[in-house]
Protein backbone atom coordinates (compact mmCIF):
# COMPACT_ATOMS: atom_id res chain seq x y z
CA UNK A 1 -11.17 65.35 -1.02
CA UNK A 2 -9.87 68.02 -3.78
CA UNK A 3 -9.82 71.21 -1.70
CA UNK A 4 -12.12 74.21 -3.03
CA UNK A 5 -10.00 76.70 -5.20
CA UNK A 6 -9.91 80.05 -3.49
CA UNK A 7 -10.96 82.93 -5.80
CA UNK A 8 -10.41 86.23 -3.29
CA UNK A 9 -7.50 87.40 -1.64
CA UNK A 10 -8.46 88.01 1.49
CA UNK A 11 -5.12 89.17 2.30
CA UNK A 12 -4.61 92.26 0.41
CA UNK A 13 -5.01 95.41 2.09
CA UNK A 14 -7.65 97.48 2.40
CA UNK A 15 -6.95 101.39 1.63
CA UNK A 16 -10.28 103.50 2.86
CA UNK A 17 -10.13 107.13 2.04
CA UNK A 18 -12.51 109.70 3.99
CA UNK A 19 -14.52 111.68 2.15
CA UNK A 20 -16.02 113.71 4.44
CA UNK A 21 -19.52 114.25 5.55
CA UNK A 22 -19.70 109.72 6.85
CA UNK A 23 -18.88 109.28 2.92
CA UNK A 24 -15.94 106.76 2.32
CA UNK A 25 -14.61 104.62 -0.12
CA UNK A 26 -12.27 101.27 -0.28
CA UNK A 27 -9.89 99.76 -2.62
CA UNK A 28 -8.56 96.67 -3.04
CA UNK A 29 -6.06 96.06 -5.20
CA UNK A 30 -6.07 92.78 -7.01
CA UNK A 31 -8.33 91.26 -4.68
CA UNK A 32 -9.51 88.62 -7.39
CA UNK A 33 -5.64 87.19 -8.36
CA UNK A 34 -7.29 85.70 -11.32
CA UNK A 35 -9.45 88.15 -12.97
CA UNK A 36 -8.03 87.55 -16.78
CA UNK A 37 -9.84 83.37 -15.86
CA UNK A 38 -13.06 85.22 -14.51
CA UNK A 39 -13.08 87.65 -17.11
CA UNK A 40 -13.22 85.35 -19.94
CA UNK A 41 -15.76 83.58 -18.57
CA UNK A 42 -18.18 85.86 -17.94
CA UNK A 43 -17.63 88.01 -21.43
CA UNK A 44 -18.28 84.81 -23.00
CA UNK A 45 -21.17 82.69 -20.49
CA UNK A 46 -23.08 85.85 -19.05
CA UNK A 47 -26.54 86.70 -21.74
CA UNK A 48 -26.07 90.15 -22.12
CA UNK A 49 -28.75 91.72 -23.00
CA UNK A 50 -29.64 95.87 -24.13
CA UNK A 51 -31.45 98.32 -22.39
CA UNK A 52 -33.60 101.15 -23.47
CA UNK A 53 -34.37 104.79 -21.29
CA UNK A 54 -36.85 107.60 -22.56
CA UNK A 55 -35.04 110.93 -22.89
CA UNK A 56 -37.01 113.96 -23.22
CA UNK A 57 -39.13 112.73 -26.85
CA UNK A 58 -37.58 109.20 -27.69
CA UNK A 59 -36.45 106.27 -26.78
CA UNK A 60 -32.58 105.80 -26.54
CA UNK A 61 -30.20 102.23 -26.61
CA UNK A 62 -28.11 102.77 -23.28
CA UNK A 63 -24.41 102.59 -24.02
CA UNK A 64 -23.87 99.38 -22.72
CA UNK A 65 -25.03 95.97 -21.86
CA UNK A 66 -26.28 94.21 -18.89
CA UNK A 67 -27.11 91.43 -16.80
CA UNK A 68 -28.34 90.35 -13.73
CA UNK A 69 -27.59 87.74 -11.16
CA UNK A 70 -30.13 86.68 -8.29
CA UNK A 71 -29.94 84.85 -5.23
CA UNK A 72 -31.31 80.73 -6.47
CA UNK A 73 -30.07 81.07 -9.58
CA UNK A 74 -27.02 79.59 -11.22
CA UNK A 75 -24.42 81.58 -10.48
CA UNK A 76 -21.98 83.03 -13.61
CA UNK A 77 -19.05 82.03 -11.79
CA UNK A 78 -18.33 80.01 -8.93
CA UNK A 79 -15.55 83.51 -8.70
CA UNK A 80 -18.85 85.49 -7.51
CA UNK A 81 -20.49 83.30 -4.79
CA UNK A 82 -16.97 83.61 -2.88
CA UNK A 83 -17.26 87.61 -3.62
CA UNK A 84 -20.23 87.15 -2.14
CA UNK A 85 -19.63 86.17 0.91
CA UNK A 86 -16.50 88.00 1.58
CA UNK A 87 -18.15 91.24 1.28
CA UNK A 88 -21.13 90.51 2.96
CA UNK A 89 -19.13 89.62 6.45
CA UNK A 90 -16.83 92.23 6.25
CA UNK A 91 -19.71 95.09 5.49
CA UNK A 92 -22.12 93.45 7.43
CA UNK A 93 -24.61 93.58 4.44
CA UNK A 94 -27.16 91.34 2.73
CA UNK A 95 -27.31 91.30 -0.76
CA UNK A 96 -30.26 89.74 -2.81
CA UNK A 97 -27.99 89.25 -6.11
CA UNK A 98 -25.88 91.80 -8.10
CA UNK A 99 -25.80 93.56 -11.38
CA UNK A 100 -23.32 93.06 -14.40
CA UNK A 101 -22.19 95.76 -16.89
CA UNK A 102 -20.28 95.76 -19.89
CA UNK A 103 -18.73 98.36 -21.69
CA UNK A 104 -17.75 96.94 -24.93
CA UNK A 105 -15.28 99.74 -25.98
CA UNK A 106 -14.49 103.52 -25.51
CA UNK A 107 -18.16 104.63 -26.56
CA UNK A 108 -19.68 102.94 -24.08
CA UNK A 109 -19.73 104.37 -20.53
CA UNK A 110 -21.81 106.24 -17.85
CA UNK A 111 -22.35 109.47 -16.68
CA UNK A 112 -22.10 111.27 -13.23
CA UNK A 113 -24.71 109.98 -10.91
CA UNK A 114 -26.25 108.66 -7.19
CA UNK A 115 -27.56 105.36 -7.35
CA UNK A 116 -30.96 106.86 -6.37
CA UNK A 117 -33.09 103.81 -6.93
CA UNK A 118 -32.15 102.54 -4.04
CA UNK A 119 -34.15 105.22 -2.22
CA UNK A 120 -32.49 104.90 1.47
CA UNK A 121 -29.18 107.09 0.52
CA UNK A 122 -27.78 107.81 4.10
CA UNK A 123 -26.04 104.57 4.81
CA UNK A 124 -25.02 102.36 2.06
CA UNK A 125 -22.56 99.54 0.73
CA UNK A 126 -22.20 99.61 -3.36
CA UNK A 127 -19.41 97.03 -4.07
CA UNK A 128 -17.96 97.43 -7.53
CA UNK A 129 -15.56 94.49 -9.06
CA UNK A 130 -13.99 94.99 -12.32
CA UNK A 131 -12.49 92.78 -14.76
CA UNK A 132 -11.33 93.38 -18.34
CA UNK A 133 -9.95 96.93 -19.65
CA UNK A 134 -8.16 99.66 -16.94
CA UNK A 135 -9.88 102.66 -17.84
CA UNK A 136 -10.95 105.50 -15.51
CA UNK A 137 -13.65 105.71 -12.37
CA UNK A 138 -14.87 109.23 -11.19
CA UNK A 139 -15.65 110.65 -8.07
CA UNK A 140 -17.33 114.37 -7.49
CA UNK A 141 -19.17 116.00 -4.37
CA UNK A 142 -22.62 116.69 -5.63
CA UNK A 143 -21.37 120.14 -4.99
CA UNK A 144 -19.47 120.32 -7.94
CA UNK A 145 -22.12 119.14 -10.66
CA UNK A 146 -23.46 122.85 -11.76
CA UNK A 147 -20.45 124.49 -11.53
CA UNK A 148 -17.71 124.75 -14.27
CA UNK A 149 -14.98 122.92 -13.51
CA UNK A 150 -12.34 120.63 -15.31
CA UNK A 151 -13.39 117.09 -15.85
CA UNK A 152 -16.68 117.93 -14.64
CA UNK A 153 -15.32 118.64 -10.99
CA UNK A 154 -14.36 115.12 -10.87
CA UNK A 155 -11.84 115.20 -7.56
CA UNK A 156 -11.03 111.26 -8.04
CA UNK A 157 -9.97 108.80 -10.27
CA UNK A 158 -9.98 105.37 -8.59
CA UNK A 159 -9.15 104.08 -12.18
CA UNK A 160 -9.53 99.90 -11.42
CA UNK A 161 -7.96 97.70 -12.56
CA UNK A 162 -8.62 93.93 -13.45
CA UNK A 163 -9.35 91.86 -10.56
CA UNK A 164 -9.78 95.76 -8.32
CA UNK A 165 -12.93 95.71 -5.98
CA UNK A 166 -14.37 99.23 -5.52
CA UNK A 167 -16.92 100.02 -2.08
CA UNK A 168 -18.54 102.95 -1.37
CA UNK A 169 -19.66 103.27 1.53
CA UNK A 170 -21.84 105.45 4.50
CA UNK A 171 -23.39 108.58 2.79
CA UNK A 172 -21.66 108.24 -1.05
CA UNK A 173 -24.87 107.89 -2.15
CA UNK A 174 -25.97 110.75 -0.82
CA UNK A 175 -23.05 113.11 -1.21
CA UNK A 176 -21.26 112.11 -3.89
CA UNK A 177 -21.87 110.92 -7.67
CA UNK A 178 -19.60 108.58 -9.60
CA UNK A 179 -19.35 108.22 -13.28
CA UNK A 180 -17.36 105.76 -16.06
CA UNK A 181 -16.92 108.47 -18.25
CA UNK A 182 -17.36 107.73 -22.22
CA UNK A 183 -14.05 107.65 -24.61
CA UNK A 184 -15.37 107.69 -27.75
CA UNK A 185 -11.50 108.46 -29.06
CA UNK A 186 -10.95 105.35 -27.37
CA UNK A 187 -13.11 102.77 -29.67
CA UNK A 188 -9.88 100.66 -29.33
CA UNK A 189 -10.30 99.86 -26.03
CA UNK A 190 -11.45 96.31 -25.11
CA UNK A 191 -14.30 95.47 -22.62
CA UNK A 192 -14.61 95.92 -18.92
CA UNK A 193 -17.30 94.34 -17.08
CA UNK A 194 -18.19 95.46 -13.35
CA UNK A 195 -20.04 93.44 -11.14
CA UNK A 196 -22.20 95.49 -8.44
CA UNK A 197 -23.47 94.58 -5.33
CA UNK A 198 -25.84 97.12 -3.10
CA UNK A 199 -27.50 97.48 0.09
CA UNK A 200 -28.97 100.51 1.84
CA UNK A 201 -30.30 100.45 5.72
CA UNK A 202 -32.92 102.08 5.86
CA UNK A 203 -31.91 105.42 8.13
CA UNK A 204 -32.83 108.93 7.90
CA UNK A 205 -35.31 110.05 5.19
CA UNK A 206 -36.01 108.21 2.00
CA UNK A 207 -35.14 109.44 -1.22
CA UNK A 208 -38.35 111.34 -2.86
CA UNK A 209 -37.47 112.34 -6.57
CA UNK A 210 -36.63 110.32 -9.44
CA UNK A 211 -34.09 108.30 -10.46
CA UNK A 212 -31.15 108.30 -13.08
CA UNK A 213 -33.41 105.74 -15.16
CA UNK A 214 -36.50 107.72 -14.62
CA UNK A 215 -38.00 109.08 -18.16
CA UNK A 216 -36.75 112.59 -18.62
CA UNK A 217 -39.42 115.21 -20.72
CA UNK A 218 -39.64 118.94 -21.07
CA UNK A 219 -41.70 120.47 -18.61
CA UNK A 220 -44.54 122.22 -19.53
CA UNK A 221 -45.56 126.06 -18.83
């Protein structure tokens, strides 16, 4: 019987760095050996599609496309059900499916934010996987976001490349904000796609006010 190709290196270390505060994050470098294969495959295969947010008095195109993968469905790649699995045993989480962004070029991108949505903020797992172009991956203490500071108070620059797996972990959510910034000098620069897994236990207080997709308007008064 043809033995089932391994897609993860489960062998490559691990490097956590404290944040502070419970927050943490990990890197793995090249923990997908083959991320040029998987890469292809999904730029090509996955049905990216465009999504719209209300700012303020109109409706804007966000700067980049999307997808979404969840659990009974085909999978994109047979690369993701091993991801899958790996992560959920070592972080002890349970993940329903996971998300897929692209970022065609320089223009496209994303700016500082929580991943609020998910409402429970105290103790999560947010598994990022990238594949495609090496371009930079902020970190700032929600501290730092109304004060003037050089690249936006940004402290780190995990900057992954293909085949890196991001995870933030404990209270990132709630502590921290994390951004792909835009390049628009950058129109050069080829695609990156990140796959995204999250879970959240649900300790401590909910989250209670909106979210980074919520409309945004003037207020009135």
């Amino acid at each position: 019987m043809e033995q089932e190709r391994t897609w993860v290196d489960r062998e490559v270390a691990v490097e956590r760095t404290d944040l502070g505060g419970e927050a943490w994050v990990d890197v793995a470098r090249r923990w997908v050996p083959d991320a040029d294969e998987v890469f292809d495959h999904l730029l090509a295969e996955v049905p990216w599609t465009t999504s719209q947010l209300f700012r303020y008095d109109h409706v804007v195109e966000e700067r980049r496309l999307g997808s979404w993968w969840k659990r009974g469905n085909p999978l994109p790649h047979p690369a993701l059900a091993e991801a899958t699995r790996v992560l959920q045993h070592r972080y002890r989480a349970e993940f329903e499916g996971f998300g897929m962004i692209q970022y065609r070029d320089g223009g496209d991108g994303q700016a500082f934010h929580r991943d609020t949505d998910m409402r429970w903020l105290d103790d999560t797992i947010i598994a990022v996987l990238t594949f495609g172009a090496h371009r930079p991956w902020l970190l700032r203490p929600r501290s730092n976001r109304d004060r003037d500071l050089p690249g936006k108070g940004a402290t780190h620059d995990l900057a992954p490349a293909s085949g890196d797996l991001l995870v933030m972990g404990g209270r990132a959510q709630a502590d921290w904000e994390h951004s792909v910034p835009y390049l628009p000098q950058r129109r050069d620069l080829g695609p990156r796609i990140s796959i995204q897994w999250r879970f959240a236990r649900k300790v401590g207080r909910p989250f209670q006010g909106a979210s980074y997709r919520a409309p945004r308007t003037f207020g009135r008064g």
